[in-house]
C-alpha atoms as a PDB file:
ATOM      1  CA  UNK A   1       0.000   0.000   0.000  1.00  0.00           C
ATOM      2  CA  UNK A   2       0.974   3.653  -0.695  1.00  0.00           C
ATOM      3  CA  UNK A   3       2.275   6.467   1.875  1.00  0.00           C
ATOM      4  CA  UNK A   4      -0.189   9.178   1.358  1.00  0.00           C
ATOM      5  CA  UNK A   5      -0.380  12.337   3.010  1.00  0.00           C
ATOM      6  CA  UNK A   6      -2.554  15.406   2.978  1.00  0.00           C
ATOM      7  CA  UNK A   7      -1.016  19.004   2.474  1.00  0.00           C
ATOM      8  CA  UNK A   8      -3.536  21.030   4.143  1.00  0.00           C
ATOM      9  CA  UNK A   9      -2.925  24.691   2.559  1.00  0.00           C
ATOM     10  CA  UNK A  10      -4.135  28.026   4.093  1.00  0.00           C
ATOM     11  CA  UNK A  11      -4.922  29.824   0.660  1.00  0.00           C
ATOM     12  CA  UNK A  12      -7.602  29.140  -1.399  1.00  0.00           C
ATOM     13  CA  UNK A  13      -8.334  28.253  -4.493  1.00  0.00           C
ATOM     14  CA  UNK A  14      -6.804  25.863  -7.111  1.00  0.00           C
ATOM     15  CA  UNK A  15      -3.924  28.128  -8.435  1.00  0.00           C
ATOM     16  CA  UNK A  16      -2.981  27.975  -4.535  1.00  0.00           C
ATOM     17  CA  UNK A  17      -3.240  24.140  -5.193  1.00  0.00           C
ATOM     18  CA  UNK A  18      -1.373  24.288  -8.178  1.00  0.00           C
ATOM     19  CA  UNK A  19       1.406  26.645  -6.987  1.00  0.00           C
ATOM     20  CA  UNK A  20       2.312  23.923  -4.247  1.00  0.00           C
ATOM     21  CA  UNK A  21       2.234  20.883  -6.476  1.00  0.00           C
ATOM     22  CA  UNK A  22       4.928  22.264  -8.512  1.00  0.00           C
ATOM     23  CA  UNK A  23       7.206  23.567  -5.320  1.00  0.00           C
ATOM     24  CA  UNK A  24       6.425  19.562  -4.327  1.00  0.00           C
ATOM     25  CA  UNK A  25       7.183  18.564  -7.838  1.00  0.00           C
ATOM     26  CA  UNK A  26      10.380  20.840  -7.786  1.00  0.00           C
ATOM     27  CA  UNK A  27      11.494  19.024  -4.717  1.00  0.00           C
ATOM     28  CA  UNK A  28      11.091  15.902  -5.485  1.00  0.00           C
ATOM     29  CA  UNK A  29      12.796  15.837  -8.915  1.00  0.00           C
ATOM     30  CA  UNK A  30      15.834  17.665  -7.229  1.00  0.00           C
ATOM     31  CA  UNK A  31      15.911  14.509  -4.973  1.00  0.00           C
ATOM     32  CA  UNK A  32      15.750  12.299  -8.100  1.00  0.00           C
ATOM     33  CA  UNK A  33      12.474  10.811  -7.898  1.00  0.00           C
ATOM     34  CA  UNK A  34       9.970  11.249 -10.636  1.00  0.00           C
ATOM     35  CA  UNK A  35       6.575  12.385 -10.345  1.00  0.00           C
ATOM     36  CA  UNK A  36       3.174  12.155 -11.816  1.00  0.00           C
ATOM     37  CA  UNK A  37       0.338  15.094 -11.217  1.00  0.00           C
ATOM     38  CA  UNK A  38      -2.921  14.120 -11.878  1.00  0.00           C
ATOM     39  CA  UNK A  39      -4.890  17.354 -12.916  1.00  0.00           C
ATOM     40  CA  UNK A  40      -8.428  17.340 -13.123  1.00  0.00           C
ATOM     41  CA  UNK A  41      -9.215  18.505 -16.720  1.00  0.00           C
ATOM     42  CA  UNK A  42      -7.007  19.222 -20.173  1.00  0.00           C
ATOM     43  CA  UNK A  43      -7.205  23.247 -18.544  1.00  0.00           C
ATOM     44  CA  UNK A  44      -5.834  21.904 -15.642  1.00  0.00           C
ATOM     45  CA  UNK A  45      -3.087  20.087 -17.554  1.00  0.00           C
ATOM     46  CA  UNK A  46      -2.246  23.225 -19.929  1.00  0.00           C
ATOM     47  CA  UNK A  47      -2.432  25.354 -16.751  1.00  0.00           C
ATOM     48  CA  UNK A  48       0.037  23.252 -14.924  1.00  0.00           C
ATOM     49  CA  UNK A  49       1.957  22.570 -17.743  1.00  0.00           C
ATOM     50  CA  UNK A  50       3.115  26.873 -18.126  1.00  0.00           C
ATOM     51  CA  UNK A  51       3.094  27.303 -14.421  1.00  0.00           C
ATOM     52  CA  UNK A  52       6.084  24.414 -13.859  1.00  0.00           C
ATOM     53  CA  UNK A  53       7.851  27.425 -15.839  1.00  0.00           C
ATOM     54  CA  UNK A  54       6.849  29.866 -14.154  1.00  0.00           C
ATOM     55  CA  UNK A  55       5.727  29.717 -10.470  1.00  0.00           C
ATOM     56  CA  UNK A  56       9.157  31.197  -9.201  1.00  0.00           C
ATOM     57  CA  UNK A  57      11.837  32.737 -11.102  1.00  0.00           C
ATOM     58  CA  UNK A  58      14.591  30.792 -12.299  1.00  0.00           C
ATOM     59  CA  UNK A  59      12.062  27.382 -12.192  1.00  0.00           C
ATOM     60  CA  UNK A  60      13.147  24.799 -14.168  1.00  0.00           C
ATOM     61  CA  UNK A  61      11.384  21.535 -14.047  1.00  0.00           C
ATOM     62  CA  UNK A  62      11.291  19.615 -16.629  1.00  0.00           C
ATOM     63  CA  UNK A  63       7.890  17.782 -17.402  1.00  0.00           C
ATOM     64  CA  UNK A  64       5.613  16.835 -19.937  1.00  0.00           C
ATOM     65  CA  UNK A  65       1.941  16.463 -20.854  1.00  0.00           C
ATOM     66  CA  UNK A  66       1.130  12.716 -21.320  1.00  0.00           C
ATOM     67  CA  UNK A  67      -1.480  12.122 -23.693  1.00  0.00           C
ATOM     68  CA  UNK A  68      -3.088   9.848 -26.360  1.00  0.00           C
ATOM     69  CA  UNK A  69      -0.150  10.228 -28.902  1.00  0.00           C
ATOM     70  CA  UNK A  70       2.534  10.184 -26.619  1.00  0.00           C
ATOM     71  CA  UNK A  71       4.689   7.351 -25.947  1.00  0.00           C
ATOM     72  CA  UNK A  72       7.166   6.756 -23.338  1.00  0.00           C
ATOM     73  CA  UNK A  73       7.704   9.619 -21.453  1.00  0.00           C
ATOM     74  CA  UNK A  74      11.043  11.393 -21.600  1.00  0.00           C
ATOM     75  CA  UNK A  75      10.911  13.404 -18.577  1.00  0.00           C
ATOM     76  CA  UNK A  76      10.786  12.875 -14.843  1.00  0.00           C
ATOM     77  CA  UNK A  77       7.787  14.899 -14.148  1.00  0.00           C
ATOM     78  CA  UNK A  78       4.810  14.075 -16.286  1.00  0.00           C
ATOM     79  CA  UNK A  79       1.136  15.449 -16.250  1.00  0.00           C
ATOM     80  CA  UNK A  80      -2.068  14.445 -17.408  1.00  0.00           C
ATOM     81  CA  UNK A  81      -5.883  14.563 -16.792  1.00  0.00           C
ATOM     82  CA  UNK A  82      -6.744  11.059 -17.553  1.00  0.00           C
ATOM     83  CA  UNK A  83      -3.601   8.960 -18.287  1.00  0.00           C
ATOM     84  CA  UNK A  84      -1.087   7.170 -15.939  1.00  0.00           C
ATOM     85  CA  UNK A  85       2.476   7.383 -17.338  1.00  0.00           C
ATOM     86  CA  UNK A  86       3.939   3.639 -18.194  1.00  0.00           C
ATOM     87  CA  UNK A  87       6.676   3.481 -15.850  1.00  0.00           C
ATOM     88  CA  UNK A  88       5.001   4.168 -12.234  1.00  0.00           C
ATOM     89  CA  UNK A  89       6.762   7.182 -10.771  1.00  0.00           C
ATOM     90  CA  UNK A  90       8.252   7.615  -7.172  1.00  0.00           C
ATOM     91  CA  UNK A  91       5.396  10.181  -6.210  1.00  0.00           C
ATOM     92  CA  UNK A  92       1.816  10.901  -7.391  1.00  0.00           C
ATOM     93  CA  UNK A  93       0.391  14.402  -6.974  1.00  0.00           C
ATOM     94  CA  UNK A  94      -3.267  14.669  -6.873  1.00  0.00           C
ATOM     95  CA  UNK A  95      -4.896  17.413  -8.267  1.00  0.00           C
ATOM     96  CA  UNK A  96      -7.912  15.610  -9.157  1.00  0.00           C
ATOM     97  CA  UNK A  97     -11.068  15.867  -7.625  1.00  0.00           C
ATOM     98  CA  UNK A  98     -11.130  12.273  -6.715  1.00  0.00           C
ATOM     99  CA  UNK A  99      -8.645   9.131  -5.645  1.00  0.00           C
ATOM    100  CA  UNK A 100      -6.419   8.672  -8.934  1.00  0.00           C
ATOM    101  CA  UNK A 101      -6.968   5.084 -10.565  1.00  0.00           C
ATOM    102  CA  UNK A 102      -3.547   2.655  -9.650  1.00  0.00           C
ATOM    103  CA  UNK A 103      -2.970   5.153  -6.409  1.00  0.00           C
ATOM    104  CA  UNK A 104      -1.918   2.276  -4.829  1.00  0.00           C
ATOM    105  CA  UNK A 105       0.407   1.268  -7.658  1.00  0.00           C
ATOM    106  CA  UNK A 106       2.598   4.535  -6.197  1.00  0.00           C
ATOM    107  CA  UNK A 107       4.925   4.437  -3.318  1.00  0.00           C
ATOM    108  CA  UNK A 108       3.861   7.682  -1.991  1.00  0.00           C
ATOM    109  CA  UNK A 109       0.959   9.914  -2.835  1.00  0.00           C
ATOM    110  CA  UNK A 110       0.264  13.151  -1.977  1.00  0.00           C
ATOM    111  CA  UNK A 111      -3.143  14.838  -1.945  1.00  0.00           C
ATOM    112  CA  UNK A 112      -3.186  18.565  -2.447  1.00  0.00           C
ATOM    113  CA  UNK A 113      -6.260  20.281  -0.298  1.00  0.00           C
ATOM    114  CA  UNK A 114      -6.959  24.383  -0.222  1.00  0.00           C
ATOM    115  CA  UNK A 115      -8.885  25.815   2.420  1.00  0.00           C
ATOM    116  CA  UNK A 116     -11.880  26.170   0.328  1.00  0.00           C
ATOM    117  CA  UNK A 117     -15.039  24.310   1.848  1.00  0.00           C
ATOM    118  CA  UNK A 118     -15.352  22.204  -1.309  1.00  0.00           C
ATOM    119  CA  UNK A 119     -12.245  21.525  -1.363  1.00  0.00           C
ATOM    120  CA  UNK A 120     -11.617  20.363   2.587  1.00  0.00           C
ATOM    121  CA  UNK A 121     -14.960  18.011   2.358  1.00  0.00           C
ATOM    122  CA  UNK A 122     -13.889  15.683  -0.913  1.00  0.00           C
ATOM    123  CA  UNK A 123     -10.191  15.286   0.669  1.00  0.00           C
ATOM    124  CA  UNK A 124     -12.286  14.404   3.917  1.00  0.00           C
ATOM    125  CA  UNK A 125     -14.294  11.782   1.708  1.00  0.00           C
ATOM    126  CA  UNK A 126     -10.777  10.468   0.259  1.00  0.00           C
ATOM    127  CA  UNK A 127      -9.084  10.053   3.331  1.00  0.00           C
ATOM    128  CA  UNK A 128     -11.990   7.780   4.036  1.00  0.00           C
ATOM    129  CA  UNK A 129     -11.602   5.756   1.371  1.00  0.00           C
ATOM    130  CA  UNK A 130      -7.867   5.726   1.395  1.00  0.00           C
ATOM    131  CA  UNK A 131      -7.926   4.556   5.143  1.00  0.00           C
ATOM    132  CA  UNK A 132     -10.307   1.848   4.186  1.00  0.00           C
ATOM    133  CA  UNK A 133      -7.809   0.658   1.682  1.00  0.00           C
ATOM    134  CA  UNK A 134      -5.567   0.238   3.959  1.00  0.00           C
ATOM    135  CA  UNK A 135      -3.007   3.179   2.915  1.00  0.00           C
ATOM    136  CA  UNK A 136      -0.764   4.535   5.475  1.00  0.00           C
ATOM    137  CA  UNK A 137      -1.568   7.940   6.087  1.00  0.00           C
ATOM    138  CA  UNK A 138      -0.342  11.449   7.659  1.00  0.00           C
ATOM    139  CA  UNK A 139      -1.486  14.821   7.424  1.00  0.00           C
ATOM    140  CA  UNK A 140       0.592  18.102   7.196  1.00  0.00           C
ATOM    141  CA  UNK A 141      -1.456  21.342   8.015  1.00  0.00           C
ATOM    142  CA  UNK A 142       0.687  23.829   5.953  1.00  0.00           C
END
């Protein structure tokens, strides 16, 4: 079973959402693990996609957009709405408004919440159903 934790963030909103995954993202490929972020939508993906460039000066992480015509992925951080990447990566972001399919396939998993109302009550509902899949779980109030 995976590691999954919930980053509980004080701003709002999913560009706050979006701003950590890619300081996570950042990290995590500077540690040399490789990461998937599951976005909800093909905005979400294109949105994601120019703010890996962008969300501090100087960023570079290099990433890619899996979809339908790609094949194996070339870089260590890949995105998509509805795809898994072949090669399971060390962490799984989830942007997604629910539990990503093959979660459990992923060593650790990490479930981006806002402070939004909407968004506290579905990560309530996932760490539910995580916990009664028998993930190990932890919580990090940002």
């Amino acid at each position: 079973m995976s590691q999954v934790d919930f980053y509980i963030l004080p701003g709002r909103g999913d560009m706050a959402r979006a701003q950590f995954a890619c300081k996570l993202a950042e990290k995590a490929w500077r540690l040399d693990n490789s990461v998937h972020i599951c976005v909800a939508d093909s905005a979400g993906e294109k949105m994601l996609d120019d703010l890996l460039w962008t969300f501090r000066d100087g960023s570079f992480v290099p990433h890619e957009i899996i979809d339908s015509s790609s094949g194996e992925q070339q870089s260590a951080v890949t995105i998509a709405c509805n795809k898994l990447p072949i090669i399971h990566p060390d962490l799984l972001i989830n942007l997604g408004d629910t539990i990503a399919d093959n979660s459990a396939s992923f060593a650790r998993v990490a479930e981006v919440v806002s402070a939004d109302e909407d968004s506290l009550q579905q990560s309530r509902q996932r760490f539910v159903d995580y916990r009664d899949q028998g993930h190990t779980l932890g919580t990090h109030k940002l």
